[in-house]
PDB file of N, CA and C in Angstrom:
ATOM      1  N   UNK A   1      83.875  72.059 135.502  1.00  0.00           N
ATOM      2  CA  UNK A   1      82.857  71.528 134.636  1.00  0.00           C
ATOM      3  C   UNK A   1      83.461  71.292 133.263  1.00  0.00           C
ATOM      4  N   UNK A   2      83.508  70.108 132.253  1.00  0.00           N
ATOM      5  CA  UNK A   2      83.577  69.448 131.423  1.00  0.00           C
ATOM      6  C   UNK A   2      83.160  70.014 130.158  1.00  0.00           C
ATOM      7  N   UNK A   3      83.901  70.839 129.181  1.00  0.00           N
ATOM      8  CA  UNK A   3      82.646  71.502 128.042  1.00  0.00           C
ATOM      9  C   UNK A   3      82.586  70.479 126.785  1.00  0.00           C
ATOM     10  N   UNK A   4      81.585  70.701 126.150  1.00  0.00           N
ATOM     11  CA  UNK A   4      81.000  69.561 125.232  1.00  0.00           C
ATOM     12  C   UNK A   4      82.411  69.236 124.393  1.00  0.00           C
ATOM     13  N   UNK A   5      83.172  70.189 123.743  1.00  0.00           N
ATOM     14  CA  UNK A   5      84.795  69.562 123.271  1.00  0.00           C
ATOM     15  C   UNK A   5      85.220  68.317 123.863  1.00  0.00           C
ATOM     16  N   UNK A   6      85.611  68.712 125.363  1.00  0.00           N
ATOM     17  CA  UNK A   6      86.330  67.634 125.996  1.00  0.00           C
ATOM     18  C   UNK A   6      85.688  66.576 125.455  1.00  0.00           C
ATOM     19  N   UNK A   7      84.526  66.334 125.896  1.00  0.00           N
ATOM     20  CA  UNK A   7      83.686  65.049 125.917  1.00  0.00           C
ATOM     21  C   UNK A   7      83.691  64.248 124.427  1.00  0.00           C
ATOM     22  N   UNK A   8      83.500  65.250 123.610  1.00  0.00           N
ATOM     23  CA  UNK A   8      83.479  64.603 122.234  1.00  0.00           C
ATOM     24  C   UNK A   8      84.935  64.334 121.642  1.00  0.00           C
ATOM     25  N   UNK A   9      86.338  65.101 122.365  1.00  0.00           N
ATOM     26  CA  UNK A   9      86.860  64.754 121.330  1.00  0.00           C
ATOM     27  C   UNK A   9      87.935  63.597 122.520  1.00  0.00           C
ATOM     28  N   UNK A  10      87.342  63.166 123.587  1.00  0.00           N
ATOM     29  CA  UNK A  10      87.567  61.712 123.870  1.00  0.00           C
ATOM     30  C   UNK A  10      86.877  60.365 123.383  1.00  0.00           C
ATOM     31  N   UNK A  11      85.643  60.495 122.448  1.00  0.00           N
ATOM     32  CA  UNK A  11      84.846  59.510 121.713  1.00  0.00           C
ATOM     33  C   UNK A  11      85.304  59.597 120.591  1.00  0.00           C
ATOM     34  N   UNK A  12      86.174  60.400 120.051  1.00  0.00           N
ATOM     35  CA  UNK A  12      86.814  60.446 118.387  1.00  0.00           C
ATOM     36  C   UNK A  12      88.036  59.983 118.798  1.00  0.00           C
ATOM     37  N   UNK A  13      88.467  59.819 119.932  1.00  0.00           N
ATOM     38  CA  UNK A  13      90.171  59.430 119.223  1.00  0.00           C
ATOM     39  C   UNK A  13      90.387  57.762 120.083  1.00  0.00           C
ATOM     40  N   UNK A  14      90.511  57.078 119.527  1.00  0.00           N
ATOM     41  CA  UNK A  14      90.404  55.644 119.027  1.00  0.00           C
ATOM     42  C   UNK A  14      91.678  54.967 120.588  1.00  0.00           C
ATOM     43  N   UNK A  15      92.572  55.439 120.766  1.00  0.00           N
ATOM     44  CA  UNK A  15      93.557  55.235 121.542  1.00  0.00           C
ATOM     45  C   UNK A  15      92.830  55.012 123.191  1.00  0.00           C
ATOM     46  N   UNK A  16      92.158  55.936 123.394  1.00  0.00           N
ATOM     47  CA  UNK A  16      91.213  55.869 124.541  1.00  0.00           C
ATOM     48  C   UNK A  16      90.735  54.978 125.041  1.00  0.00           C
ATOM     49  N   UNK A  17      90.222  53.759 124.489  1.00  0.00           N
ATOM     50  CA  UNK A  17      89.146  53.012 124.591  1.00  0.00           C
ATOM     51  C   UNK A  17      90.532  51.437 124.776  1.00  0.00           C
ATOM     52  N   UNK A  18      89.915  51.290 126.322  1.00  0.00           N
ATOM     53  CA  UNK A  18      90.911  49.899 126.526  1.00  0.00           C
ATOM     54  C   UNK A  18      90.585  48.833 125.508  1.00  0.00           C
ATOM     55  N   UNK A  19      91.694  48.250 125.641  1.00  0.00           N
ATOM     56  CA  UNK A  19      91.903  47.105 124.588  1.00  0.00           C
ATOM     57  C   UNK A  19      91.081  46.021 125.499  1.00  0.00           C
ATOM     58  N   UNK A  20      90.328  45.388 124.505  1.00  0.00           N
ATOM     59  CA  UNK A  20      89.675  44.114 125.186  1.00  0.00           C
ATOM     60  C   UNK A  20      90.234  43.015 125.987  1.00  0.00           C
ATOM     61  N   UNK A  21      90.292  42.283 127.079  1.00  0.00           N
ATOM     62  CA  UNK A  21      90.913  41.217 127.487  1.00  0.00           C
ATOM     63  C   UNK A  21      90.848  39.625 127.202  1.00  0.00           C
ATOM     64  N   UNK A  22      91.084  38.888 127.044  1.00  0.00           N
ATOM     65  CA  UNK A  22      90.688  37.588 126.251  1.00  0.00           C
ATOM     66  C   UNK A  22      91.279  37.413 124.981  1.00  0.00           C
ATOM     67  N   UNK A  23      90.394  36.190 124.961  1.00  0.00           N
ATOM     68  CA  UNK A  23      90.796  35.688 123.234  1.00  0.00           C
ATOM     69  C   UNK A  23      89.938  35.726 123.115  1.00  0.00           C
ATOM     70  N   UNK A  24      89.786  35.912 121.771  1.00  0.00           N
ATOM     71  CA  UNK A  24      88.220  36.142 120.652  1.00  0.00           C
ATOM     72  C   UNK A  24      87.934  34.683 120.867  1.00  0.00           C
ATOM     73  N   UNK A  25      86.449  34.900 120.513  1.00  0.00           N
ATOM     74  CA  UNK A  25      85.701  33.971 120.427  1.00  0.00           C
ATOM     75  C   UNK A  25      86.307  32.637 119.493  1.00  0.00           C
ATOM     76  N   UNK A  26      86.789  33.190 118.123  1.00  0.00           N
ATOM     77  CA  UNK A  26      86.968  32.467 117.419  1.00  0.00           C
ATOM     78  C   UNK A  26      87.956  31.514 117.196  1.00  0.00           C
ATOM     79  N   UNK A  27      89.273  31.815 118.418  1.00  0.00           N
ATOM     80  CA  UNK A  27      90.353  30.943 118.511  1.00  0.00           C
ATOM     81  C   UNK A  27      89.697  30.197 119.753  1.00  0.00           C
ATOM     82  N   UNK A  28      88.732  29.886 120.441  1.00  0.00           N
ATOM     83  CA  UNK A  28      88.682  28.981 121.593  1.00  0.00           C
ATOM     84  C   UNK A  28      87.573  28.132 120.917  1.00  0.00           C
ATOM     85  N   UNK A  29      87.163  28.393 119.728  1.00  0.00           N
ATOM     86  CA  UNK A  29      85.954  26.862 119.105  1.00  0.00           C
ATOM     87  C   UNK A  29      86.527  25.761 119.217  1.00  0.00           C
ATOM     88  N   UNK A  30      88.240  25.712 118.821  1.00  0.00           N
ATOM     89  CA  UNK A  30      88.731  24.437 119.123  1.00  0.00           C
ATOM     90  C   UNK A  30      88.511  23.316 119.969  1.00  0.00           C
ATOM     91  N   UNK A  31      88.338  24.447 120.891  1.00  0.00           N
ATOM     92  CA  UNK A  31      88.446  23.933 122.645  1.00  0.00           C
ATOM     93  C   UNK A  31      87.166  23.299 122.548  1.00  0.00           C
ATOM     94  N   UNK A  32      85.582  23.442 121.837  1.00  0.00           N
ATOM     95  CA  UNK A  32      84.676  22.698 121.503  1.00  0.00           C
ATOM     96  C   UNK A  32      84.546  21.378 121.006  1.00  0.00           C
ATOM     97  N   UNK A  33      85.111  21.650 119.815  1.00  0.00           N
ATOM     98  CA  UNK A  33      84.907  20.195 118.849  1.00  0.00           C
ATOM     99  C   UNK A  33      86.254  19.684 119.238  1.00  0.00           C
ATOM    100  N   UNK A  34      87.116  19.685 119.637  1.00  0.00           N
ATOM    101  CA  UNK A  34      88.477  18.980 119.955  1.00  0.00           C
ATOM    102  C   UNK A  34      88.101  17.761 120.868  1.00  0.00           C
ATOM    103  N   UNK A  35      87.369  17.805 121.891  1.00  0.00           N
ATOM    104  CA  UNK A  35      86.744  16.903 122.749  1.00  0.00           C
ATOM    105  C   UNK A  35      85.799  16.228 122.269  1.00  0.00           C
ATOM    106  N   UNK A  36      85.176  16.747 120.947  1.00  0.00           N
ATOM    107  CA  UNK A  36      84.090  16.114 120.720  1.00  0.00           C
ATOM    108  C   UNK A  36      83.948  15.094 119.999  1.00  0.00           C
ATOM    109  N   UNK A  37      85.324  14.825 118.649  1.00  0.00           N
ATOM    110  CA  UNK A  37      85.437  14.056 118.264  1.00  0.00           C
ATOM    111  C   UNK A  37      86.016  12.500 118.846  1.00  0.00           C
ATOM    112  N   UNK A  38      86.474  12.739 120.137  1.00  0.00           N
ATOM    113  CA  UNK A  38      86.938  11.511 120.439  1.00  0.00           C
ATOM    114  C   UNK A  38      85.479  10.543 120.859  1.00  0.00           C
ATOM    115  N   UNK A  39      84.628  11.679 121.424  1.00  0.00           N
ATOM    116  CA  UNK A  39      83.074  11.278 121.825  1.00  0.00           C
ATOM    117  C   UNK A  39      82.298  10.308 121.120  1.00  0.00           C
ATOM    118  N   UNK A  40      82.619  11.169 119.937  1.00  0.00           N
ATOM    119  CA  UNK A  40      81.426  10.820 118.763  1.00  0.00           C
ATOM    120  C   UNK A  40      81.759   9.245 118.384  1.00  0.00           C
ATOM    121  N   UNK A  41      83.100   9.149 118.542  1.00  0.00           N
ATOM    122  CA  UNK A  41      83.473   7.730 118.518  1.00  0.00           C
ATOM    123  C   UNK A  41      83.155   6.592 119.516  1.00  0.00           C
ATOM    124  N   UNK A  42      83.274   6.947 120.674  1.00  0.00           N
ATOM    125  CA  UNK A  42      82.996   6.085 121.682  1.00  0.00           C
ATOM    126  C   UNK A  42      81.557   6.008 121.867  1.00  0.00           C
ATOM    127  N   UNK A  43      81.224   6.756 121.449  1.00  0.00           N
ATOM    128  CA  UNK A  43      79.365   6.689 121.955  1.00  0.00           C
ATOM    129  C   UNK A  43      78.576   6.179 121.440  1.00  0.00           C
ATOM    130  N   UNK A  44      79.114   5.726 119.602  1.00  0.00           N
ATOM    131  CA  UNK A  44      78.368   5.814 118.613  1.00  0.00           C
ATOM    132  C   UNK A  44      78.900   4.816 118.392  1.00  0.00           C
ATOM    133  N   UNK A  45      79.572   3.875 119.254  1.00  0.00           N
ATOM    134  CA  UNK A  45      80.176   2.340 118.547  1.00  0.00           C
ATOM    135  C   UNK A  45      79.043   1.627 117.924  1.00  0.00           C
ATOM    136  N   UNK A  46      77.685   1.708 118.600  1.00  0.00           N
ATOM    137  CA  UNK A  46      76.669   0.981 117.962  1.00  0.00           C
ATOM    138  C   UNK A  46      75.822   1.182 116.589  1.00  0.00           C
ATOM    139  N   UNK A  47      76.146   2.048 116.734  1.00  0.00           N
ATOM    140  CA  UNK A  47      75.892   3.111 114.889  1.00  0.00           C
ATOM    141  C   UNK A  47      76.901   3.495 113.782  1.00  0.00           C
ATOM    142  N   UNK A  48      77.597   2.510 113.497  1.00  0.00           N
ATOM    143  CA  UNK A  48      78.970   3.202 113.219  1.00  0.00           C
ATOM    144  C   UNK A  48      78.355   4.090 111.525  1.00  0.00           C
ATOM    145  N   UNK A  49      77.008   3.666 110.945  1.00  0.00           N
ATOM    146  CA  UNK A  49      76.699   4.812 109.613  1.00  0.00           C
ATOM    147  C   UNK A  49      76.705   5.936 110.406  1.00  0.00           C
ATOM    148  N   UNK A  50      75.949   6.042 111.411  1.00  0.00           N
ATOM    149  CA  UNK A  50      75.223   7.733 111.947  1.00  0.00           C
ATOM    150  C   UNK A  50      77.241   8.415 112.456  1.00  0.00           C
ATOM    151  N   UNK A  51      78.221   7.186 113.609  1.00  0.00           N
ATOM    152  CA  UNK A  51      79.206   7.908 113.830  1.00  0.00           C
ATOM    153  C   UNK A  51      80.104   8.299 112.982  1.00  0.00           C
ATOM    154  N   UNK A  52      80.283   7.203 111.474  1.00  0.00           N
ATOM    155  CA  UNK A  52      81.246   7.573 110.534  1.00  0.00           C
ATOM    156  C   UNK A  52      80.819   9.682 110.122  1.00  0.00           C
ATOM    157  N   UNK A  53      78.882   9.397 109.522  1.00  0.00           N
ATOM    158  CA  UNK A  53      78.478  10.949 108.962  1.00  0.00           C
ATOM    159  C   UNK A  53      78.942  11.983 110.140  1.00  0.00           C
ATOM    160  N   UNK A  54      78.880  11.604 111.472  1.00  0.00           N
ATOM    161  CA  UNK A  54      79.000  13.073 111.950  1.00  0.00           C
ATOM    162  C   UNK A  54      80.285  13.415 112.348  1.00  0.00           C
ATOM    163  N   UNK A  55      81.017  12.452 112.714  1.00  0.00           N
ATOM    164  CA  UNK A  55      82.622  12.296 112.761  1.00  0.00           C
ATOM    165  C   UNK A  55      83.047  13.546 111.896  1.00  0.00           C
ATOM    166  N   UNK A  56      82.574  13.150 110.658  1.00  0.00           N
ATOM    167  CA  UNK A  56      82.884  13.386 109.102  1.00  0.00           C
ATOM    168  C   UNK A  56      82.683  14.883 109.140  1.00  0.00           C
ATOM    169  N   UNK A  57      81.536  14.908 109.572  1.00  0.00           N
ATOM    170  CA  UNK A  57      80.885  16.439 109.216  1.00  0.00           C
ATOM    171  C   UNK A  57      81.686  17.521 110.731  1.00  0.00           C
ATOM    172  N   UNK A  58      81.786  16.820 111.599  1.00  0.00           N
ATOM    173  CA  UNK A  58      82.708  17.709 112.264  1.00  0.00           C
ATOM    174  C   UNK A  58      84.220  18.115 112.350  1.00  0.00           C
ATOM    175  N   UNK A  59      84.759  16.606 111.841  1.00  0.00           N
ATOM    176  CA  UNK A  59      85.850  17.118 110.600  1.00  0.00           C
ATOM    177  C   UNK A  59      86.133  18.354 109.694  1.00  0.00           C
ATOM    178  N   UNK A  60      85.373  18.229 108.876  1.00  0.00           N
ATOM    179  CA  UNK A  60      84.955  19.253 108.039  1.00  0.00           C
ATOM    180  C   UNK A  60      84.864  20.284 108.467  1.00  0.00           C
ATOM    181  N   UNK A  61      84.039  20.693 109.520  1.00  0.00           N
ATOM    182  CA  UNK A  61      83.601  21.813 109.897  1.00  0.00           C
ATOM    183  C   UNK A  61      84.827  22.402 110.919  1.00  0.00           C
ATOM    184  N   UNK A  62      85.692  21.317 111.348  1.00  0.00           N
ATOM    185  CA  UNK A  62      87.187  22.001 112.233  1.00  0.00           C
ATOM    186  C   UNK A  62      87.888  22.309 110.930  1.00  0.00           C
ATOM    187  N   UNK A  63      87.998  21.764 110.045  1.00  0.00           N
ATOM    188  CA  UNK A  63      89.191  22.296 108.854  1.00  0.00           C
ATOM    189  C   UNK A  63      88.439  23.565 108.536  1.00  0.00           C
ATOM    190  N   UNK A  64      87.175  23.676 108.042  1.00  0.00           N
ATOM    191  CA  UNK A  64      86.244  24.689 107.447  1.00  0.00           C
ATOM    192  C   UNK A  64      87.220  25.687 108.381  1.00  0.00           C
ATOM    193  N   UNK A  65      87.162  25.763 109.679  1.00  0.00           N
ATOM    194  CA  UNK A  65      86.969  26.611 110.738  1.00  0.00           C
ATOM    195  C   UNK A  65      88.740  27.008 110.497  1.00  0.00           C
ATOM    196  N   UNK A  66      89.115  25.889 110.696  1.00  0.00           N
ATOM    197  CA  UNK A  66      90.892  26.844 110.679  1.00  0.00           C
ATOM    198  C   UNK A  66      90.990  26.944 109.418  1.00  0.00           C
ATOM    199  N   UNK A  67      91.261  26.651 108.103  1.00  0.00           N
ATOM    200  CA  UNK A  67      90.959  27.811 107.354  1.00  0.00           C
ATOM    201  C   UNK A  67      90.799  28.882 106.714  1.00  0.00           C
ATOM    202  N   UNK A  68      88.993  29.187 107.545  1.00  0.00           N
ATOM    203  CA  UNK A  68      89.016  30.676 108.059  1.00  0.00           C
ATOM    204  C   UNK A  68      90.063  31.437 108.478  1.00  0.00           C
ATOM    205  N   UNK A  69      90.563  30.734 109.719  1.00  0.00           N
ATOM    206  CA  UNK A  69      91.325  31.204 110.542  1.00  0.00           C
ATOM    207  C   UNK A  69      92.630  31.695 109.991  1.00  0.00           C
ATOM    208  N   UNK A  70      93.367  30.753 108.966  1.00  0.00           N
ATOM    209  CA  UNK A  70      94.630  31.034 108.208  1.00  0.00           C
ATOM    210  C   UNK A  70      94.023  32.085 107.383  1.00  0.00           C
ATOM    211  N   UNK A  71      92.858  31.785 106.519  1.00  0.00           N
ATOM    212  CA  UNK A  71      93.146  33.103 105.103  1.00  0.00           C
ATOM    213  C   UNK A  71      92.859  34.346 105.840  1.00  0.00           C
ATOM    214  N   UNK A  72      92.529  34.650 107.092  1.00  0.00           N
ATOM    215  CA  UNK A  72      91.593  35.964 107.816  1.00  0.00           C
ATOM    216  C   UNK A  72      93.145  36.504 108.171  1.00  0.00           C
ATOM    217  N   UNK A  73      93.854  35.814 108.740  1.00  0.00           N
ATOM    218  CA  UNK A  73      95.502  36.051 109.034  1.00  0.00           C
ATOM    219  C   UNK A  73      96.108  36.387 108.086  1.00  0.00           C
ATOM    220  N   UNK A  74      95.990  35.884 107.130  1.00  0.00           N
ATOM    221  CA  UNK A  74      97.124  36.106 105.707  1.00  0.00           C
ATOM    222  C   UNK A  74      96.586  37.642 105.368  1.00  0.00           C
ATOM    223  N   UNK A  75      95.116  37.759 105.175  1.00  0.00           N
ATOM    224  CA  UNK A  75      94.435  38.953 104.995  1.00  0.00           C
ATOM    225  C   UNK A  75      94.796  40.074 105.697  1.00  0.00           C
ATOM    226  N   UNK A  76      94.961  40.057 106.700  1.00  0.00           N
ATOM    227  CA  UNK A  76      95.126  40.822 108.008  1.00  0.00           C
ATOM    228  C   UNK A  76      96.775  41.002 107.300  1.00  0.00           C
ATOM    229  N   UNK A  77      97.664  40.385 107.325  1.00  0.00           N
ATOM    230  CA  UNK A  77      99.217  40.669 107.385  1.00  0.00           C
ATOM    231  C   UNK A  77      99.371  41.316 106.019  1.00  0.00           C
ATOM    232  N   UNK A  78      98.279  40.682 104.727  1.00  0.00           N
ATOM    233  CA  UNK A  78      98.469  41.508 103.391  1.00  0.00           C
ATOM    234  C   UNK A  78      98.270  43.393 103.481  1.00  0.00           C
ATOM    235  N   UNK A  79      97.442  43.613 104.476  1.00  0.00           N
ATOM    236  CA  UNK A  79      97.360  45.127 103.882  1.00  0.00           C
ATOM    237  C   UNK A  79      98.044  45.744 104.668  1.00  0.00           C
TER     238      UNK A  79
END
């Protein structure tokens, strides 16, 4: 039988607990909008105001996104 020690001092020590499998969420968004911009072009030949704004804005929002991604890295390697 197991006494309350054991048990607790396998939830305090950090080493225990498998490492997650995958990639984070946040390196596979690419894999989203990467396809999407070629879309927005072909679909929207007949609108080219509405395809230029969202083109634009998903632009934006992939640079926005890597970025993130660089200063969160630089952060991470600074401390």
């Amino acid at each position: 039988m197991a006494s309350a020690s054991d048990a607790s001092s396998s939830q305090e020590n950090p080493m225990v607990q498998r490492p997650k499998k995958g990639a984070p969420f946040k390196f596979l968004v690419p894999l989203i909008y990467a396809p999407v911009l070629p879309l927005i072009r072909l679909s929207l030949r007949r609108n080219p105001v509405l395809r230029d704004r969202l083109f634009t804005a998903v632009l934006i929002g992939a640079f926005a996104h890597g970025g993130y991604l660089v200063t969160d890295i630089y952060d991470q390697e600074s401390k």
